[in-house]
C-alpha atoms as a PDB file:
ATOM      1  CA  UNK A   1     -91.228 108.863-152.733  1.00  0.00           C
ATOM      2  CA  UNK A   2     -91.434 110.060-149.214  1.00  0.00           C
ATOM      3  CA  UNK A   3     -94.434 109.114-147.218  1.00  0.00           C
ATOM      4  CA  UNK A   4     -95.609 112.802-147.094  1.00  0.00           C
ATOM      5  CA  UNK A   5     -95.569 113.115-150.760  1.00  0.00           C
ATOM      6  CA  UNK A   6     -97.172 109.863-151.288  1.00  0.00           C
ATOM      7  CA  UNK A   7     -99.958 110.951-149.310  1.00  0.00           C
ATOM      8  CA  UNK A   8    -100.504 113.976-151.032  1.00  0.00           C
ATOM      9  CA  UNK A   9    -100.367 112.633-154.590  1.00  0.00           C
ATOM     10  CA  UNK A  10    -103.065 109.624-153.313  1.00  0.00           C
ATOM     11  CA  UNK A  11    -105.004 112.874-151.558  1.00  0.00           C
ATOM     12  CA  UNK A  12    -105.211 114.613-155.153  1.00  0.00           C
ATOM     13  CA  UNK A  13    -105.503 111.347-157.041  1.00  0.00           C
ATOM     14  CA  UNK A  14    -108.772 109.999-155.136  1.00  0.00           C
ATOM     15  CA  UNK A  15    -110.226 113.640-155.460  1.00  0.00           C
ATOM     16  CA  UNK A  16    -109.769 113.984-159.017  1.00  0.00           C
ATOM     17  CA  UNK A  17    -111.652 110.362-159.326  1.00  0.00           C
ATOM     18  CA  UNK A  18    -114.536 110.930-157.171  1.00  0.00           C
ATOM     19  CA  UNK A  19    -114.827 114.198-159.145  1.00  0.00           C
ATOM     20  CA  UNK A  20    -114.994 112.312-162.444  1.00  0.00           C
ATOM     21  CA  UNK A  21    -117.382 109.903-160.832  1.00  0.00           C
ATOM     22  CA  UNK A  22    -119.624 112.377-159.238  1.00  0.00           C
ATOM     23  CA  UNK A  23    -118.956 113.979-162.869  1.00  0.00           C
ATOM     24  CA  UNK A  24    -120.398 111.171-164.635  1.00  0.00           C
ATOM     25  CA  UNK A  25    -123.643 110.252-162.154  1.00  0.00           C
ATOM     26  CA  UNK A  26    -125.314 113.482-161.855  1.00  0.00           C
ATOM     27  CA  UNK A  27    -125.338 114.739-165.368  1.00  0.00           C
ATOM     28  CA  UNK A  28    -127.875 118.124-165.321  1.00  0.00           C
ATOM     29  CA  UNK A  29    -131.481 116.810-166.904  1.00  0.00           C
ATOM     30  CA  UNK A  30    -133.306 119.451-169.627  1.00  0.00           C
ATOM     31  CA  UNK A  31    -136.398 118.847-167.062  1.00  0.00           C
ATOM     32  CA  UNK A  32    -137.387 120.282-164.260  1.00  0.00           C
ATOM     33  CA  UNK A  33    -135.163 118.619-161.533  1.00  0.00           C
ATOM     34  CA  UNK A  34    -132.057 120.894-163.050  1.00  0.00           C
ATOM     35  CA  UNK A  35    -131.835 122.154-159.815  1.00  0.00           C
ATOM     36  CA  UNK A  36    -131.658 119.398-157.782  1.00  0.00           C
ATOM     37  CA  UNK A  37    -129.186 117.866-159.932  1.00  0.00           C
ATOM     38  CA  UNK A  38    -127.105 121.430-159.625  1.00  0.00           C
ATOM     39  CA  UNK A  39    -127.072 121.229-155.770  1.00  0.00           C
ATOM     40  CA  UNK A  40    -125.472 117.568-155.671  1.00  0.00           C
ATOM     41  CA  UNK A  41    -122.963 118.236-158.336  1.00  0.00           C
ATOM     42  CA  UNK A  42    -122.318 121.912-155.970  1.00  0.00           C
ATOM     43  CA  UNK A  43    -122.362 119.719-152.621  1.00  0.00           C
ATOM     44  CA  UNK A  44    -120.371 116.453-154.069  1.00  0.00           C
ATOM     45  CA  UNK A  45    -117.836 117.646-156.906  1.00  0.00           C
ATOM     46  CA  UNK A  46    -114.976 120.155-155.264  1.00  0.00           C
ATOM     47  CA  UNK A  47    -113.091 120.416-152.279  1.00  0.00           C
ATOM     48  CA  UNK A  48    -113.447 118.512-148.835  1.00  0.00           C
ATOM     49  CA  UNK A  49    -110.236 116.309-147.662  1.00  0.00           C
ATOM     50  CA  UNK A  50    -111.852 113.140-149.322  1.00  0.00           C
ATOM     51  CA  UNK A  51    -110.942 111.171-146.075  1.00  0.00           C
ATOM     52  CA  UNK A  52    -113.031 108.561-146.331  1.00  0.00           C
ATOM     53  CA  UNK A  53    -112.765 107.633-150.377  1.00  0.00           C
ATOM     54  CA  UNK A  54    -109.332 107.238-149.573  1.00  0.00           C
ATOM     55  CA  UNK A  55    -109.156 104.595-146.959  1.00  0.00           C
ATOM     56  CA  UNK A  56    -111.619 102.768-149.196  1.00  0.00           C
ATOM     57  CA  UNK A  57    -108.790 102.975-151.792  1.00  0.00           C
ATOM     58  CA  UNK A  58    -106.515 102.499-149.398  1.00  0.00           C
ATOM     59  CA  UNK A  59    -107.865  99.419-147.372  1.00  0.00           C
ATOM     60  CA  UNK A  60    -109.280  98.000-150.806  1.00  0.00           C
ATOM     61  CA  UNK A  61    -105.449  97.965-152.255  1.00  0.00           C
ATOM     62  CA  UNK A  62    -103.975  96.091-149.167  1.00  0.00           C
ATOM     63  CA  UNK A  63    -106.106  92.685-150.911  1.00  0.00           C
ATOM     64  CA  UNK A  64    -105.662  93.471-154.439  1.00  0.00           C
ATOM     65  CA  UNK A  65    -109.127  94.946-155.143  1.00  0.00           C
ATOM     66  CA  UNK A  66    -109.607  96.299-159.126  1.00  0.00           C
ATOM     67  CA  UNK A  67    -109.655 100.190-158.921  1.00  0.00           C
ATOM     68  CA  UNK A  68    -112.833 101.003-160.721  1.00  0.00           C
ATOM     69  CA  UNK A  69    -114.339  98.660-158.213  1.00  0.00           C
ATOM     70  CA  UNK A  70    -112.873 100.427-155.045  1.00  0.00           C
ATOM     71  CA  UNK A  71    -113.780 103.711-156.763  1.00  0.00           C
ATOM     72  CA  UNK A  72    -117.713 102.900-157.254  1.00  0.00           C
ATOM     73  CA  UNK A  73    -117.630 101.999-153.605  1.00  0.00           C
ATOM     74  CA  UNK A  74    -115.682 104.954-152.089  1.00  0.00           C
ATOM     75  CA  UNK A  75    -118.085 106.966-154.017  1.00  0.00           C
ATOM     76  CA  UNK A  76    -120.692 105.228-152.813  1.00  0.00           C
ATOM     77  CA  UNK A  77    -119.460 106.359-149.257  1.00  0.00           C
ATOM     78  CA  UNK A  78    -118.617 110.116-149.976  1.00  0.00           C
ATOM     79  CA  UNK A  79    -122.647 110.017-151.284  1.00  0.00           C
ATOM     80  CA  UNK A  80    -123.596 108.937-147.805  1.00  0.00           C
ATOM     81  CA  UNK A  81    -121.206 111.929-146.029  1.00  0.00           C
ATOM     82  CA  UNK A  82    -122.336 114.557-148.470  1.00  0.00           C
ATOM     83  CA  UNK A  83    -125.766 113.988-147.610  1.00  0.00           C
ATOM     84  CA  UNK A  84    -124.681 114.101-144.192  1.00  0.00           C
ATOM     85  CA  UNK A  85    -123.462 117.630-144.596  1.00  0.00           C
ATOM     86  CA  UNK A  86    -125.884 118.754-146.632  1.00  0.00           C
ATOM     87  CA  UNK A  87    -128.380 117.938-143.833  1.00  0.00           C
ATOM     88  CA  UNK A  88    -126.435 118.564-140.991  1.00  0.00           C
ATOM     89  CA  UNK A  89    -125.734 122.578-142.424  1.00  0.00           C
ATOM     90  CA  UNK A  90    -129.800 123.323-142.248  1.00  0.00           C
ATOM     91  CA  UNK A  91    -131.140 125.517-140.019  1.00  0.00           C
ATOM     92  CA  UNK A  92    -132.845 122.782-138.557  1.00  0.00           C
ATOM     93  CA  UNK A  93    -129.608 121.072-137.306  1.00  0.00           C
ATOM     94  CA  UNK A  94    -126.306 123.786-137.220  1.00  0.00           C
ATOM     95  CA  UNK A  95    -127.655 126.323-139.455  1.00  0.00           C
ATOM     96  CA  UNK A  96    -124.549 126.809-141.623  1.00  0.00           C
ATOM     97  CA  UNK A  97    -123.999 129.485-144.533  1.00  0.00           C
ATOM     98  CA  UNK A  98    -120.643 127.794-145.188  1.00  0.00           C
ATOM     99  CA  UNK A  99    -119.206 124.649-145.981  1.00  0.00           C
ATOM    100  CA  UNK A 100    -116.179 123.371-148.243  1.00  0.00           C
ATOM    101  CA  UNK A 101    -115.149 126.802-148.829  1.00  0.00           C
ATOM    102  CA  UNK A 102    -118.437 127.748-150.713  1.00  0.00           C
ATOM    103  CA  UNK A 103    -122.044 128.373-149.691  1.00  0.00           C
ATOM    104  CA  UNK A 104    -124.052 125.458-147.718  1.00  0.00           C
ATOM    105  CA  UNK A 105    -126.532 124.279-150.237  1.00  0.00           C
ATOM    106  CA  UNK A 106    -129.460 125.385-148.440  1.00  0.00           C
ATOM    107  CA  UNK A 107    -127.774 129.400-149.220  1.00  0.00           C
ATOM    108  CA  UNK A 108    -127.155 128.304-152.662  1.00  0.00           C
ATOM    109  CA  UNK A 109    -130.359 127.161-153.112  1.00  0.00           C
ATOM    110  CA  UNK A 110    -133.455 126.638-150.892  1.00  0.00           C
ATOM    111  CA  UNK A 111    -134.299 124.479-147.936  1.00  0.00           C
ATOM    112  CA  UNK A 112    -136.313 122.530-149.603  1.00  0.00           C
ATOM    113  CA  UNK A 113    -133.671 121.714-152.713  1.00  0.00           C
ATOM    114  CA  UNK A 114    -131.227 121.398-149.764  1.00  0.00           C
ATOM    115  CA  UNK A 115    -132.974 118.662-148.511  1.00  0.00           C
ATOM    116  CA  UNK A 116    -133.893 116.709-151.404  1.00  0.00           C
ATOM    117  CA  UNK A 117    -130.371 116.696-152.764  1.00  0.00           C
ATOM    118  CA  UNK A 118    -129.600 114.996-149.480  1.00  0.00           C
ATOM    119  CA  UNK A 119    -132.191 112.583-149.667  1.00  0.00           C
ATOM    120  CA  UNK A 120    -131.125 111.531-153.282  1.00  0.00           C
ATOM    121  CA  UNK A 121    -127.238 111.561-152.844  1.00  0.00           C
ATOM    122  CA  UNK A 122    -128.150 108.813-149.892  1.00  0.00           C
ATOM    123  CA  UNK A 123    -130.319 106.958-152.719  1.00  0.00           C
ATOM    124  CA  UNK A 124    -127.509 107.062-154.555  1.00  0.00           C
ATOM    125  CA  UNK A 125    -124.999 105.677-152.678  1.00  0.00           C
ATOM    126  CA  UNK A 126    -127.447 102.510-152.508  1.00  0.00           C
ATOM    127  CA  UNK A 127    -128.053 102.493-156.183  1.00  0.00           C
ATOM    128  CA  UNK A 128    -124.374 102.755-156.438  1.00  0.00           C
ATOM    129  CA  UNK A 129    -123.712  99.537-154.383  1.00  0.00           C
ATOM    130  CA  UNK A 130    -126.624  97.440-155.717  1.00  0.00           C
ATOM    131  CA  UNK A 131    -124.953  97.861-159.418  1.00  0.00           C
ATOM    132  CA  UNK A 132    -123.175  94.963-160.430  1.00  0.00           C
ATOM    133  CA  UNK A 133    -120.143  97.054-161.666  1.00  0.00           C
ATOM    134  CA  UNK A 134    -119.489  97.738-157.801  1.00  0.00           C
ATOM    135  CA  UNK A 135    -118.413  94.169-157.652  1.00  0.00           C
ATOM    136  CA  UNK A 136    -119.552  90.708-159.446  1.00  0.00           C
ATOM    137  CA  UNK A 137    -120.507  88.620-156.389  1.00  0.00           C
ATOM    138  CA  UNK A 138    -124.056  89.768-155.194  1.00  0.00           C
ATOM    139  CA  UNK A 139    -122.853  88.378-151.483  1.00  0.00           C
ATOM    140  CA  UNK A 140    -120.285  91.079-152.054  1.00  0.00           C
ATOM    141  CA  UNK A 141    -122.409  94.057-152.653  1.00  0.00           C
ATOM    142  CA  UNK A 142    -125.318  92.792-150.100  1.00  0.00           C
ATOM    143  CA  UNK A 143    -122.355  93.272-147.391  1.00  0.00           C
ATOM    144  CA  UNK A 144    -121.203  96.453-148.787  1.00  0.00           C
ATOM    145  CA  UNK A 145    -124.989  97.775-148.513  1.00  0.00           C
ATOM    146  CA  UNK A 146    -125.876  96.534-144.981  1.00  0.00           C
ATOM    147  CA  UNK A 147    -122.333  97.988-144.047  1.00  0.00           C
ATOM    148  CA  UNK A 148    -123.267 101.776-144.918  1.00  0.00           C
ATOM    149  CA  UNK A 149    -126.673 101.329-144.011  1.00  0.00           C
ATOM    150  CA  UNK A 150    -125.785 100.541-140.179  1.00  0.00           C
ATOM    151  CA  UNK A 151    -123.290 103.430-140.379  1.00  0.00           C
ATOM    152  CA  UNK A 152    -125.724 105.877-141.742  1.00  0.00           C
ATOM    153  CA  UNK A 153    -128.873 104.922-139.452  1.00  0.00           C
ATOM    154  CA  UNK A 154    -129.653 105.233-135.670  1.00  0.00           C
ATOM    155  CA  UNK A 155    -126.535 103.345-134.791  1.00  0.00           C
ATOM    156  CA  UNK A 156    -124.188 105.339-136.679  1.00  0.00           C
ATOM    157  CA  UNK A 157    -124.219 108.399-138.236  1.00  0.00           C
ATOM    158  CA  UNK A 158    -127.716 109.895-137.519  1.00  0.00           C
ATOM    159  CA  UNK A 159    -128.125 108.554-134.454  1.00  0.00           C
ATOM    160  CA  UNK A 160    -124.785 110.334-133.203  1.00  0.00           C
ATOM    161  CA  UNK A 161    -125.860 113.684-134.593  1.00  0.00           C
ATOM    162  CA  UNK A 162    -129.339 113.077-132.284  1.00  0.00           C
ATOM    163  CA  UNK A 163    -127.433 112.849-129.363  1.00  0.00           C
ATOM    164  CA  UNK A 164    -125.007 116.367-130.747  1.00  0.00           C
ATOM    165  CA  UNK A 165    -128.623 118.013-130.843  1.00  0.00           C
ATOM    166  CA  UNK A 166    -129.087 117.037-127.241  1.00  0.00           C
ATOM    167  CA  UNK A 167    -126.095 117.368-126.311  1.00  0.00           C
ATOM    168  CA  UNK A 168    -126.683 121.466-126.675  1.00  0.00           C
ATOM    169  CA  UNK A 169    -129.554 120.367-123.340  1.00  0.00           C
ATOM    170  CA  UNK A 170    -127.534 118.156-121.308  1.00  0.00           C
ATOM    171  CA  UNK A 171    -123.915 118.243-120.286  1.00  0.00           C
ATOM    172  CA  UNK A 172    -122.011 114.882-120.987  1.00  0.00           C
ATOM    173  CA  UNK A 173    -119.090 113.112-119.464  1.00  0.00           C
ATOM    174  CA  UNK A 174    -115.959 112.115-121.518  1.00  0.00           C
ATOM    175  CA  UNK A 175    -117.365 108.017-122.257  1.00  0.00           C
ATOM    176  CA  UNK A 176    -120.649 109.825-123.305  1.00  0.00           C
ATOM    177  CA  UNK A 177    -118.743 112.137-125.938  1.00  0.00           C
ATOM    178  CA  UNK A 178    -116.909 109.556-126.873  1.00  0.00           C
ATOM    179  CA  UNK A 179    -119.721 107.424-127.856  1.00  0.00           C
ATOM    180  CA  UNK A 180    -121.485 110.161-129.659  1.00  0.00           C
ATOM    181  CA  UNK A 181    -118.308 111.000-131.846  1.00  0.00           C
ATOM    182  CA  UNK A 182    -117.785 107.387-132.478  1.00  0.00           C
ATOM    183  CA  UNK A 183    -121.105 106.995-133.659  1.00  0.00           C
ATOM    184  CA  UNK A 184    -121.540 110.672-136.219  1.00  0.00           C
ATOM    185  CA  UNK A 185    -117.689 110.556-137.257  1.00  0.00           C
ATOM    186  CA  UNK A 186    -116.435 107.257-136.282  1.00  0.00           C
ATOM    187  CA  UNK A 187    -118.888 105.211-138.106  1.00  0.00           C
ATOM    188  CA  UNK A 188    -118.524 105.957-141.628  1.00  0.00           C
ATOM    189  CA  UNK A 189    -114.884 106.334-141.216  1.00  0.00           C
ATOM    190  CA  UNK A 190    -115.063 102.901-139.835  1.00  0.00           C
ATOM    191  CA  UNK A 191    -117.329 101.735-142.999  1.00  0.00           C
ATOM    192  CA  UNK A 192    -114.645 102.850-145.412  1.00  0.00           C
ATOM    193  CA  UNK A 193    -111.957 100.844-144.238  1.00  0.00           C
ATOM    194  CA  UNK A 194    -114.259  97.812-143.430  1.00  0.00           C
ATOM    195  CA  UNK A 195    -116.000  98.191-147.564  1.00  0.00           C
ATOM    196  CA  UNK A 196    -112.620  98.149-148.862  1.00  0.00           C
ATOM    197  CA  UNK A 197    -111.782  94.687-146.693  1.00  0.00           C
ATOM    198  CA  UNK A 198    -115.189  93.786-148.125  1.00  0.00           C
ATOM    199  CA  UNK A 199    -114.128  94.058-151.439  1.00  0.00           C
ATOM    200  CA  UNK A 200    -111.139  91.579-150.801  1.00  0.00           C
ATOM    201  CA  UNK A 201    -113.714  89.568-149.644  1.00  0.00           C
ATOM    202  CA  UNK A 202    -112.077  89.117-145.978  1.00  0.00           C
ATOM    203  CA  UNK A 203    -113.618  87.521-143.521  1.00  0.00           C
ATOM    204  CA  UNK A 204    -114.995  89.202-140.644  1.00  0.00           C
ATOM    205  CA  UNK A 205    -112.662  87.691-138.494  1.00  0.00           C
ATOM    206  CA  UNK A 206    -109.692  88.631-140.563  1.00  0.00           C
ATOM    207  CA  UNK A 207    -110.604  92.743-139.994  1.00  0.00           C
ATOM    208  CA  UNK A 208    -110.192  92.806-136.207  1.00  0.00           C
ATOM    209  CA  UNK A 209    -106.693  94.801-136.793  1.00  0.00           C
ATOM    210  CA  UNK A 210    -108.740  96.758-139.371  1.00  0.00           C
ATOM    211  CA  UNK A 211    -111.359  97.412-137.315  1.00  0.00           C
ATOM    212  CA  UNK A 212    -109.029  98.556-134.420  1.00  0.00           C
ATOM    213  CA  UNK A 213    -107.620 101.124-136.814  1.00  0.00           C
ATOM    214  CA  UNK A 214    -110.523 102.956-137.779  1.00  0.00           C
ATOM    215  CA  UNK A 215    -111.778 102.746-134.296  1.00  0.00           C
ATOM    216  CA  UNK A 216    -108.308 104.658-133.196  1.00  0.00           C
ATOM    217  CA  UNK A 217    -108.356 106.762-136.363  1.00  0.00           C
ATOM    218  CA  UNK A 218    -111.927 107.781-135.853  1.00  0.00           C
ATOM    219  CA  UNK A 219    -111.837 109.351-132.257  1.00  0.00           C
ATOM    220  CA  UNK A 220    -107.964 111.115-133.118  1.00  0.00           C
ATOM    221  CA  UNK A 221    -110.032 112.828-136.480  1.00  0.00           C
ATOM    222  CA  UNK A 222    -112.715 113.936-133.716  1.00  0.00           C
ATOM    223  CA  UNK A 223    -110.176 115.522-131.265  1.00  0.00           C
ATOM    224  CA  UNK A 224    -108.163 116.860-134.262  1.00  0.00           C
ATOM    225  CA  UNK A 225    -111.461 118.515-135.408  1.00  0.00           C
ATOM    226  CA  UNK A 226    -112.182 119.792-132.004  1.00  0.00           C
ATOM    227  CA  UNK A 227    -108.869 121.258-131.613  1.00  0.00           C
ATOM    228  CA  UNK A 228    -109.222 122.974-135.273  1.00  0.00           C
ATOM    229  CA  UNK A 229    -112.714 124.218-134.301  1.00  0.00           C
ATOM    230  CA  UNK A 230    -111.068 125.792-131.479  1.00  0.00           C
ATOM    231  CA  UNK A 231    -107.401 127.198-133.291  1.00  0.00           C
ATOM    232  CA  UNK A 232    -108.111 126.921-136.895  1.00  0.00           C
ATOM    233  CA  UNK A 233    -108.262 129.744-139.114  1.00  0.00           C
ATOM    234  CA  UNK A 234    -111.644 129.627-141.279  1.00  0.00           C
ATOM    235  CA  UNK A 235    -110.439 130.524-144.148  1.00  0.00           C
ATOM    236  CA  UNK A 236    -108.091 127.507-144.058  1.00  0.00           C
ATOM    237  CA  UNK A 237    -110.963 125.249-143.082  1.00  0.00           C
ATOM    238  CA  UNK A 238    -113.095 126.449-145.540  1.00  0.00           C
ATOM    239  CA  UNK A 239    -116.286 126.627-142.717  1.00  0.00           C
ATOM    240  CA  UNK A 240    -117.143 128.514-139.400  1.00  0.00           C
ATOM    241  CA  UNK A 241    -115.316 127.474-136.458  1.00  0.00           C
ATOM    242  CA  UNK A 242    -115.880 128.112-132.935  1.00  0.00           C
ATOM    243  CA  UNK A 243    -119.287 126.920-132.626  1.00  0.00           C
ATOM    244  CA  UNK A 244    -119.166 124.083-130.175  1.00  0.00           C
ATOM    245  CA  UNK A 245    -117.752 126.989-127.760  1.00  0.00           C
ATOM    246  CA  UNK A 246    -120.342 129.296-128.373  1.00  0.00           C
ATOM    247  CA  UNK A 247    -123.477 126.538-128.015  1.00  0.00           C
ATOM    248  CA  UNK A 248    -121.723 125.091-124.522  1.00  0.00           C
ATOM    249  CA  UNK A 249    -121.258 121.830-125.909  1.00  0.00           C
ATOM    250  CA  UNK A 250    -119.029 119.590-124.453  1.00  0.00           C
ATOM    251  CA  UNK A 251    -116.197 118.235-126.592  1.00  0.00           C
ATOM    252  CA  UNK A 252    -113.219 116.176-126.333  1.00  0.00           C
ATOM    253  CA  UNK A 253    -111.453 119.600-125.320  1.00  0.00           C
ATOM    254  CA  UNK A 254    -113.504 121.058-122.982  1.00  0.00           C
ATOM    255  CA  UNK A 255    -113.256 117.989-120.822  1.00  0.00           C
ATOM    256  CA  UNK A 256    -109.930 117.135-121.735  1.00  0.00           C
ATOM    257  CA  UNK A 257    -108.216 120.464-121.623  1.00  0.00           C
ATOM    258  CA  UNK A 258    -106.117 121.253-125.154  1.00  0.00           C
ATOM    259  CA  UNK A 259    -102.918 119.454-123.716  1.00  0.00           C
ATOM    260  CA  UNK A 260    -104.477 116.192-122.634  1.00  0.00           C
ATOM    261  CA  UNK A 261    -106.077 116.142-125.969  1.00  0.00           C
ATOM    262  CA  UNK A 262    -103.395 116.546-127.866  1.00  0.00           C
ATOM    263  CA  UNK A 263    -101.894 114.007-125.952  1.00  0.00           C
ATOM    264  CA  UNK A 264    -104.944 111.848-126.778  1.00  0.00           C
ATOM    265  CA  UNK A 265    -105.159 112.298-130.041  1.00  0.00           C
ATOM    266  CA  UNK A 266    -101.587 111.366-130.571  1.00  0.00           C
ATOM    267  CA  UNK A 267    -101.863 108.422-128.417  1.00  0.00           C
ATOM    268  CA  UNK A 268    -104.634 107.140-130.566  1.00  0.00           C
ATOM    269  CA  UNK A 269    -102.816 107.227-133.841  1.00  0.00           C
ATOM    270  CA  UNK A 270     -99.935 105.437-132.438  1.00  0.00           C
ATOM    271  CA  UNK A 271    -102.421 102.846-131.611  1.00  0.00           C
ATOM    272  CA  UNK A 272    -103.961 102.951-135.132  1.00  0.00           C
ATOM    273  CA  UNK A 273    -100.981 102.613-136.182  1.00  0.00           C
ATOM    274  CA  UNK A 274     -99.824  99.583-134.143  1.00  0.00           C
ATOM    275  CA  UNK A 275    -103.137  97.530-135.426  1.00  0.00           C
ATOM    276  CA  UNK A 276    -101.677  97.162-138.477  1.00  0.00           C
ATOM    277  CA  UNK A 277     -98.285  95.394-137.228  1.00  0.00           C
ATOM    278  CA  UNK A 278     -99.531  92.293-139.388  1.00  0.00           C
ATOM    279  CA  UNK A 279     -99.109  94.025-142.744  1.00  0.00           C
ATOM    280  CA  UNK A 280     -95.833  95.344-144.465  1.00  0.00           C
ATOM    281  CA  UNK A 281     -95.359  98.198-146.718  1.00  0.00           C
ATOM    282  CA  UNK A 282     -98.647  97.941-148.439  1.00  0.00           C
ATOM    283  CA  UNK A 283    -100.215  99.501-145.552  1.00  0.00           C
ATOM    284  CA  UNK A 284     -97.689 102.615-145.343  1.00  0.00           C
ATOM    285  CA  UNK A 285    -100.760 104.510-147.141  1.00  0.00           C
ATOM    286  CA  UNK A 286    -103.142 104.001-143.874  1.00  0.00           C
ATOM    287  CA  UNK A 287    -100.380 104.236-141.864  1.00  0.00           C
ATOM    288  CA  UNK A 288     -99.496 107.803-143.265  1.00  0.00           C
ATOM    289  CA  UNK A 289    -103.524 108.639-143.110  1.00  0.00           C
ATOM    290  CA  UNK A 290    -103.343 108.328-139.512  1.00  0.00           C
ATOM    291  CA  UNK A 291    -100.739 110.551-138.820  1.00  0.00           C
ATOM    292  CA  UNK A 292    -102.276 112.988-141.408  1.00  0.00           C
ATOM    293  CA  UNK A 293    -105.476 113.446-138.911  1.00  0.00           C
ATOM    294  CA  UNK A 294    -103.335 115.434-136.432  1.00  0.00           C
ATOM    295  CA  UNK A 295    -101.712 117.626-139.179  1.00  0.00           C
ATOM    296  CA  UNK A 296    -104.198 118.796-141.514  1.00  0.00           C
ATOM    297  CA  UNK A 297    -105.586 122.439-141.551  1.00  0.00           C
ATOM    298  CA  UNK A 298    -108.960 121.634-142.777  1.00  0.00           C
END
C-alpha cells in the first residue's frame, strides 16, 4: 500500500475508534446533566484531523503495545485537546462561533455548559489514565498521568495560550514565538508520541530520537497552521481563518515572511524525519505523519 494511502486508512481508522470510545464514555444520563453530556459528545465525537490519537497509535505500535491499550490512552489525550478547544473558542479567550466544521460549543449551548464540558472532558482524560484497563502496571499509568498533566498545565498547554493572550499586548521576536507555540501546540503533540513510548515501557533515555521528532513535528504543524490561517479556505478548515492578521499577532509568518516559512517548515520535517534513522519500516507511519503536516487542508 503506498505510504499516502496508508496514512489515510490509519487517519480514518483512529477516528472511527476514538468515536466509538468517546461513543461509549459519555453515554447521555435521564438526569439533569443531559446537556453537559450533549456538549462533550458534540465537541469530542466528529471531525478534527485526530493528530494526536494517531501518533499515540503510531508511537505505541513501534514497541508492540496491545491496541485497546494505546486506544484508552490516545483518548485520554484527544480529552485533554478537546477541552482545550472548547475553552480556547470562548469569548473570554478567541471568541469563536466555529470550530470542526460545526458550531463552538459555547453557540451550541451556553457559556456556562461550554465551560463545564471542558472542565469534565480534562477529568476525564485523568479518570481515563488512572483505570487499570489503560495499562496493568500502576508505574505505567502514574507516568502516563504526570506526562499529560505537565503538557496541559502552566508549562505546556495553558501556559502557552497565556502568553497568545499577551501576545495580542506585546510584539514578540521569532525565539519568543517559538517558545509559545512549542508550549500550546508542541506540548501535547509531544505527549502523544512520548505516552505511546510509555506504554512500551521505554526508558527515558531510549526516547531522545522520539522526543526530537515531536519537537520537529510540533513547530512544522505550527507554521503549517499559520500558513493555512493565512491561505486556507474556511470551508476546507472547517473554522475562521485570518485572525492572527486581524489581532496583530505575531506568528511564525509575519516574522518569517511566507517563503522562509515554508522553507522552515519543510526543513523541520526533514529533521523529524531524520530522528528516527534508528528504526526501520515500523516507523514509516510517523514518518508519513510528518510529511502530512505540510499537506493537509485543515
Amino acid at each position: 500500500m503506498p505510504a499516502s494511502l496508508a496514512l489515510e486508512a490509519a487517519l480514518r481508522q483512529v477516528s472511527d475508534e476514538i468515536d466509538r470510545q468517546f461513543d461509549l464514555l459519555l453515554p447521555i444520563p435521564e438526569d439533569p446533566r443531559a446537556g453537559l453530556y450533549a456538549a462533550m459528545r458534540h465537541a469530542a465525537i466528529g471531525g478534527g484531523k485526530r493528530l494526536r490519537p494517531l501518533l499515540v497509535f503510531a508511537t505505541g505500535r513501534l514497541f508492540g503495545v496491545d491496541r485497546s491499550c494505546t486506544a484508552r490512552v490516545a483518548t485520554a489525550v484527544e480529552c485533554i485537546h478537546v477541552y482545550s478547544l472548547i475553552h480556547d473558542d470562548l469569548p473570554a479567550m478567541d471568541d469563536d462561533d466555529l470550530r470542526r466544521g460545526k458550531p463552538t460549543v459555547h453557540k451550541a449551548f451556553d457559556e456556562a455548559t461550554a465551560i463545564l464540558a471542558g472542565d469534565c472532558l480534562h477529568a476525564l482524560a485523568f479518570e481515563i489514565l488512572s483505570h487499570e484497563t489503560s495499562h496493568p502496571d500502576p508505574f505505567v499509568r502514574i507516568e502516563l498521568t504526570g506526562e499529560i498533566a505537565r503538557a496541559a498545565g502552566p508549562s505546556g498547554m495553558a501556559g502557552g495560550q497565556m502568553m497568545d493572550l499577551e501576545a495580542e499586548k506585546a510584539s514578540f521576536d521569532l525565539p519568543t514565538v517559538t517558545r509559545l507555540q512549542a508550549m500550546k501546540t508542541g506540548a501535547l503533540i509531544a505527549c502523544s508520541v512520548e505516552a505511546g513510548a510509555i506504554l512500551g515501557r521505554v526508558p527515558p533515555e531510549g526516547r531522545t530520537g522520539l522526543r526530537g521528532y515531536a519537537r520537529d513535528v510540533g513547530l512544522a504543524f505550527q507554521i503549517a497552521d499559520d500558513i493555512l490561517d493565512a491561505e486556507g479556505d474556511e470551508e476546507l478548515a472547517g473554522k475562521k481563518l485570518r485572525k492572527d492578521g486581524a489581532r496583530g499577532k505575531e506568528t511564525f509568518l509575519s516574522l518569517l515572511g511566507l517563503d522562509r516559512a515554508r522553507e522552515q517548515a519543510g526543513m523541520l520535517v526533514e529533521q523529524a524525519v531524520a530522528h528516527l534513522h534508528t528504526f526501520g519500516t515500523e516507523a514509516d507511519l510517523l514518518r508519513d505523519i510528518a510529511r502530512y503536516v505540510l499537506e493537509r487542508d485543515r
